[in-house]
Protein backbone atom coordinates (compact mmCIF):
# COMPACT_ATOMS: atom_id res chain seq x y z
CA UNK A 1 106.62 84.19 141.23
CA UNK A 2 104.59 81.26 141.51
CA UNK A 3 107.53 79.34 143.54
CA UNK A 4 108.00 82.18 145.76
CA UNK A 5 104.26 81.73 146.58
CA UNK A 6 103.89 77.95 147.09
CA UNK A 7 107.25 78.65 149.36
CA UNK A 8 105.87 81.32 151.39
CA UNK A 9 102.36 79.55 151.71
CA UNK A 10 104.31 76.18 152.81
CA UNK A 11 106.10 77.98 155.50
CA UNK A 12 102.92 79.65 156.79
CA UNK A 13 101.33 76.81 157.25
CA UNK A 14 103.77 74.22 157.99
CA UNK A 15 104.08 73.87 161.88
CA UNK A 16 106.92 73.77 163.82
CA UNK A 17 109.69 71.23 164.25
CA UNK A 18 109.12 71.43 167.55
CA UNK A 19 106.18 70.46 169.78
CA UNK A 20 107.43 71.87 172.55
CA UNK A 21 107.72 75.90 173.24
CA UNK A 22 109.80 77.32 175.87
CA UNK A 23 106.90 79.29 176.79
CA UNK A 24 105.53 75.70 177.78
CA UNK A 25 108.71 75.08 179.83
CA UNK A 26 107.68 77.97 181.27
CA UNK A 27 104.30 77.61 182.62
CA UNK A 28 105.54 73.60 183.57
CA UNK A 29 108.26 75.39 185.79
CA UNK A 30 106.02 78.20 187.50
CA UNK A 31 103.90 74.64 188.52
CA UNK A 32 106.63 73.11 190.10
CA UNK A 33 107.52 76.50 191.65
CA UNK A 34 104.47 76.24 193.24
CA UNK A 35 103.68 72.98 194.22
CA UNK A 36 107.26 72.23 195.67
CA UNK A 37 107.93 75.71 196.86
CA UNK A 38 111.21 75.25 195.16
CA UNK A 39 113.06 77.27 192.31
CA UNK A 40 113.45 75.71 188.98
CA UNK A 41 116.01 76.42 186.47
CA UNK A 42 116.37 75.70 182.68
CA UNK A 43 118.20 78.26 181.14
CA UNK A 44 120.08 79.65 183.39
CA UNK A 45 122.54 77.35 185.69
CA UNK A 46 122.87 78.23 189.34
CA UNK A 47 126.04 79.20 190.64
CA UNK A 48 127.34 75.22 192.22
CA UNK A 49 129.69 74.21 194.99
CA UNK A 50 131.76 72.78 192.27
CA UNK A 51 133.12 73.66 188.64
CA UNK A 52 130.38 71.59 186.55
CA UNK A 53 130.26 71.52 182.95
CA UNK A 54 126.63 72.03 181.19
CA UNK A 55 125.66 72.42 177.77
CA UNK A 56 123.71 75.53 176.83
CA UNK A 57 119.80 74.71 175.98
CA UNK A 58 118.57 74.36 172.55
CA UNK A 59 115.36 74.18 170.99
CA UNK A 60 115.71 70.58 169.84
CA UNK A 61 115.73 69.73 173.80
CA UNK A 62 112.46 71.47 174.67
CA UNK A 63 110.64 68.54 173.82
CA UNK A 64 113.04 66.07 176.41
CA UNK A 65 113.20 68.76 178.83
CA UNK A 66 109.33 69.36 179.20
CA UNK A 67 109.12 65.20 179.32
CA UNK A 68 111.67 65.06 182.35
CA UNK A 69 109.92 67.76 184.01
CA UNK A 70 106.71 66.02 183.63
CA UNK A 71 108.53 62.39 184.90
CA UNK A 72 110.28 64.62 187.93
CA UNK A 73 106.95 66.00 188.84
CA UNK A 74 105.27 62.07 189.27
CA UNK A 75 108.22 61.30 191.13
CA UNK A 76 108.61 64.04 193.53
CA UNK A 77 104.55 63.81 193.85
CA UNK A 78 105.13 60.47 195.58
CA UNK A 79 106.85 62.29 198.77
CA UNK A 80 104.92 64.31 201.17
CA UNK A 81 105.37 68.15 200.95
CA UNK A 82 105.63 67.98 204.74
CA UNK A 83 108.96 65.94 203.74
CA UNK A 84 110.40 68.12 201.00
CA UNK A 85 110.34 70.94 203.51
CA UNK A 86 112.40 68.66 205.85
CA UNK A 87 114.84 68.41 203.46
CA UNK A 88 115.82 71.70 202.99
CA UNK A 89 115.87 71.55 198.65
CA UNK A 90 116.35 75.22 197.40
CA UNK A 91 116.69 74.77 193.38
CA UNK A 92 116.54 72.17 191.05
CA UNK A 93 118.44 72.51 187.45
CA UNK A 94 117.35 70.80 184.54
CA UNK A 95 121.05 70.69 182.49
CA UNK A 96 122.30 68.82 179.82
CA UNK A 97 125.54 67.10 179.23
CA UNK A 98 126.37 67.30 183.05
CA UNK A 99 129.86 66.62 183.77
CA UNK A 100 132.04 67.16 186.62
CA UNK A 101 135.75 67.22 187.00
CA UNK A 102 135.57 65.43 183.21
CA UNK A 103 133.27 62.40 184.70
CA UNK A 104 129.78 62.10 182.89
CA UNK A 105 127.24 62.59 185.15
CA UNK A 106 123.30 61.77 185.10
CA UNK A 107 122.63 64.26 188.30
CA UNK A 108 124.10 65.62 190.90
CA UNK A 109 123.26 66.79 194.40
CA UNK A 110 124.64 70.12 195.50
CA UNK A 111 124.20 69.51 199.05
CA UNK A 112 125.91 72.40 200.34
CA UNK A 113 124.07 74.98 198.49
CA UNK A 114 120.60 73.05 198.45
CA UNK A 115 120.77 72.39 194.61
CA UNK A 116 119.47 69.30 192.86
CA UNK A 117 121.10 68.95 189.35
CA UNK A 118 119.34 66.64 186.87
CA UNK A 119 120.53 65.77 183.35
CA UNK A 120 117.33 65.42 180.96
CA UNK A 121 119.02 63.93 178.05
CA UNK A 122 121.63 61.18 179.95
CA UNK A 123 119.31 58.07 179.96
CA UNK A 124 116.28 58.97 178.50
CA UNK A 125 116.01 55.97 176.16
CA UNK A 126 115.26 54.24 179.70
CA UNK A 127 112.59 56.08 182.06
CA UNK A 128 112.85 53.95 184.65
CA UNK A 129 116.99 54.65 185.13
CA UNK A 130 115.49 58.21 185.30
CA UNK A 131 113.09 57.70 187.86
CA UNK A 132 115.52 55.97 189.88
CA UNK A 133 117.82 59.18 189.46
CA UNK A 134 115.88 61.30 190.51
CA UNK A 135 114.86 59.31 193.77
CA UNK A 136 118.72 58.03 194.55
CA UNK A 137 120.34 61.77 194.14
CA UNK A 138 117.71 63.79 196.18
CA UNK A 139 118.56 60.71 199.24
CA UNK A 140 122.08 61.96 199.12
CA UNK A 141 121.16 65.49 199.94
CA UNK A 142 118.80 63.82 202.56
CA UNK A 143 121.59 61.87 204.47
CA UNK A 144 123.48 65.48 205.00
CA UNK A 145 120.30 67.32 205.84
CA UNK A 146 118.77 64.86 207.83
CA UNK A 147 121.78 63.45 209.24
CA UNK A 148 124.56 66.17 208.75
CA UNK A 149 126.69 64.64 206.39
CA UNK A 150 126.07 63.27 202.60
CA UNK A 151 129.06 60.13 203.76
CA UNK A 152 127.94 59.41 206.82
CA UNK A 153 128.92 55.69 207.79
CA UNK A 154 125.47 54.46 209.60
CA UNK A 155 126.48 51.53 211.80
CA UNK A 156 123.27 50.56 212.40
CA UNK A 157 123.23 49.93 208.71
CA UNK A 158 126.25 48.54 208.19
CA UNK A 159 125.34 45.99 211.37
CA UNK A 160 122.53 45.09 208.61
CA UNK A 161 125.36 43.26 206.55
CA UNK A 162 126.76 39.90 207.21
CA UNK A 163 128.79 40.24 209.98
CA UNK A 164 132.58 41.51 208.63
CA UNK A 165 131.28 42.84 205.25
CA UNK A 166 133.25 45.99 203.81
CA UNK A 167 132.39 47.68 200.37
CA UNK A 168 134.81 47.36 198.62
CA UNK A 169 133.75 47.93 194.58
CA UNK A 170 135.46 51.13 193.27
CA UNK A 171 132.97 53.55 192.78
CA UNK A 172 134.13 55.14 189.69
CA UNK A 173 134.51 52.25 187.98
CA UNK A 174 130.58 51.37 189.22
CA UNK A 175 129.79 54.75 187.70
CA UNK A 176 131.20 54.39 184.19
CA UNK A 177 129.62 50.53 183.75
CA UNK A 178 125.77 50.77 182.97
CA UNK A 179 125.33 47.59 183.84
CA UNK A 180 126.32 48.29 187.93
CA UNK A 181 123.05 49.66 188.11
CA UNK A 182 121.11 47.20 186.98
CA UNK A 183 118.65 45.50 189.84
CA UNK A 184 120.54 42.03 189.53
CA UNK A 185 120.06 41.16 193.57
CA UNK A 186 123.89 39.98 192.77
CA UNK A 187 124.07 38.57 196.64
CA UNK A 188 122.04 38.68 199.47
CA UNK A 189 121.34 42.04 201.15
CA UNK A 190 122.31 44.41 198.02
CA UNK A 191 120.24 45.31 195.31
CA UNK A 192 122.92 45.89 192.63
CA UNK A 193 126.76 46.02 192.23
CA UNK A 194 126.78 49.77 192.32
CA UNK A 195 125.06 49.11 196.02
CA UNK A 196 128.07 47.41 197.42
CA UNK A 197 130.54 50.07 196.10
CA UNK A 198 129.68 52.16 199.59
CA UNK A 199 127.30 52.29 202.70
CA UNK A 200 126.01 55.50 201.04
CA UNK A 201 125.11 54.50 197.40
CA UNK A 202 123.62 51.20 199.08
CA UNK A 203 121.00 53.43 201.00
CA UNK A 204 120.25 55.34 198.13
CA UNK A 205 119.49 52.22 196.13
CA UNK A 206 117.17 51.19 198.77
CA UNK A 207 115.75 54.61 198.86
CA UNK A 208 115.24 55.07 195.08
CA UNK A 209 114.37 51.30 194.73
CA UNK A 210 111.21 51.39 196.70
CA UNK A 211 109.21 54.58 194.76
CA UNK A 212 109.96 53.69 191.74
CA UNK A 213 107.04 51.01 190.63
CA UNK A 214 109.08 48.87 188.24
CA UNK A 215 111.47 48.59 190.81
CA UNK A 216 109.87 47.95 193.75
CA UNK A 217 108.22 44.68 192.16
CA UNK A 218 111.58 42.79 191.85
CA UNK A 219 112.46 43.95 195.77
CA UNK A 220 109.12 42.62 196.83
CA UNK A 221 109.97 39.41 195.54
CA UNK A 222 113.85 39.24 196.60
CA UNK A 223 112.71 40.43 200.32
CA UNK A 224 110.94 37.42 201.00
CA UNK A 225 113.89 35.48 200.95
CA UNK A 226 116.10 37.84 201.88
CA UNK A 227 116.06 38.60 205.65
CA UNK A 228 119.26 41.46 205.17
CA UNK A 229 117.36 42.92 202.06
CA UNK A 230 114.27 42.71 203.63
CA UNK A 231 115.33 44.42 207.25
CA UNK A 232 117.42 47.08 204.85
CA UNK A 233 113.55 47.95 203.33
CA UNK A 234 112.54 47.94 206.84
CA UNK A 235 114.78 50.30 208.56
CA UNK A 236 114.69 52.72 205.40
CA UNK A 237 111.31 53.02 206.28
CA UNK A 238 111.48 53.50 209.46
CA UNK A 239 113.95 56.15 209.15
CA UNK A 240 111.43 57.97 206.87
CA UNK A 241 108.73 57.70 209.22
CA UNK A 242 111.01 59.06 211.82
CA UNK A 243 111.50 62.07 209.60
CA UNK A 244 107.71 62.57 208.34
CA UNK A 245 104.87 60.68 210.26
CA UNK A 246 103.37 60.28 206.80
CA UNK A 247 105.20 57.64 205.99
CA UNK A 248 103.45 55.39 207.48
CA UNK A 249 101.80 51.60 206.54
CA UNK A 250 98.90 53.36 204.99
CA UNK A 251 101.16 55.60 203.00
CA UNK A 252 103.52 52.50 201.48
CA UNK A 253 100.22 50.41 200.74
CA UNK A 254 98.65 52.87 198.59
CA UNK A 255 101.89 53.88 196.71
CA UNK A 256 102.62 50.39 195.76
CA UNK A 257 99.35 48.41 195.33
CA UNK A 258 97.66 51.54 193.99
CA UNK A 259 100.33 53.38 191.96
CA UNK A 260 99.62 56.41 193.77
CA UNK A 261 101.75 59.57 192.39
């Protein structure tokens, strides 16, 4: 009897495994309902475009889930809500184990239905690939809103390049090597190998590259001697500002000197 006892009395007062509830997930999601007049989803995946492949939530994820939500919400704090408007975002999923057509994904933009689809688990050993995520998926569904097609071929941007420059790296093989994302500054005008595998992804580098603080340090350093870097900063800023008027000088100063979220 006494064993029974200490048992029961361990369990009663023993916490839980877990430091995360869903009820937690909860409240963090009716926030970000809220705040980004959006609809969030962490259970339940909304019906995509494509066939993805998810795995089902478990209770040993609360506790990465309810971190990416808080690391999504820092992020998406840096853009105006003037600007997320613009954009037209419906939902954002929090999934795990993302996949499409058998490729490993870390997100994917649903840009016909308005859908943001972000993988909590893929990466999270490294929060500043996840920051840069976030930022480089949600400019993909930009380009189509914004510009009426996710693969548009700007040749005002590709007039940025050295004159006769194609991309030319195969994309999928980009996507499956870690190390094509990595901010190398590999030649001058591109921020990464993964940048030179298309005009798209190379916009969305530049995009991603200058909210995210870790980031933007190395570009701020590779821009002043690189002119095609530098005017590819330049004329993504612009086009915000053409977009939003509150992305202006004042607006870039504060985010980067003062870390604004």
């Amino acid at each position: 009897m006494k064993r029974i006892y200490y048992i029961l009395v361990f369990i009663i007062l023993t916490p839980s495994l877990y430091a995360v509830s869903y009820d937690e997930i909860e409240e963090l999601s009716a926030k970000l309902e809220k705040k980004y007049s959006i609809y969030i989803f962490t259970k339940n995946t909304p019906r995509s475009t494509w066939e993805l492949n998810t795995g089902s939530l478990k209770e040993e994820h609360y506790e990465s889930l309810y971190k990416y939500m808080i690391l999504f919400d820092e992020e998406f704090s840096k853009y105006p809500k003037s600007f997320i408007r613009k954009t037209r975002l419906r939902d954002v999923s929090f999934v795990s184990n993302l996949s499409l057509n058998g490729q490993e994904r870390s997100a994917l933009p649903d840009f016909k239905r308005e859908i943001l689809f972000y993988d909590f688990l893929r990466g999270d050993s490294n929060t500043t690939y996840q920051r840069h995520v976030i930022h480089h998926e949600f400019y993909h569904m930009i380009e189509e809103d914004i510009n009426s097609d996710v693969y548009w071929k700007d040749p005002n941007w590709a007039k940025l390049n050295k004159l006769g420059y194609k991309y030319s790296i195969d994309k999928r093989m980009a996507e499956e090597n870690s190390s094509e994302y990595k901010l190398s500054h590999p030649d001058q005008g591109f921020l990464n190998l993964y940048s030179k595998s298309a005009l798209e992804e190379d916009k969305a580098e530049i995009f991603a590259s200058i909210f995210v603080k870790e980031e933007y340090k190395k570009v701020r350093e590779w821009i002043k001697n690189d002119e095609i870097l530098s005017n590819k900063v330049k004329y993504m800023k612009a086009f915000l500002l053409k977009v939003d008027n509150s992305f202006n000088e004042s607006y870039w100063n504060k985010l980067h000197n003062c870390n604004t979220k």
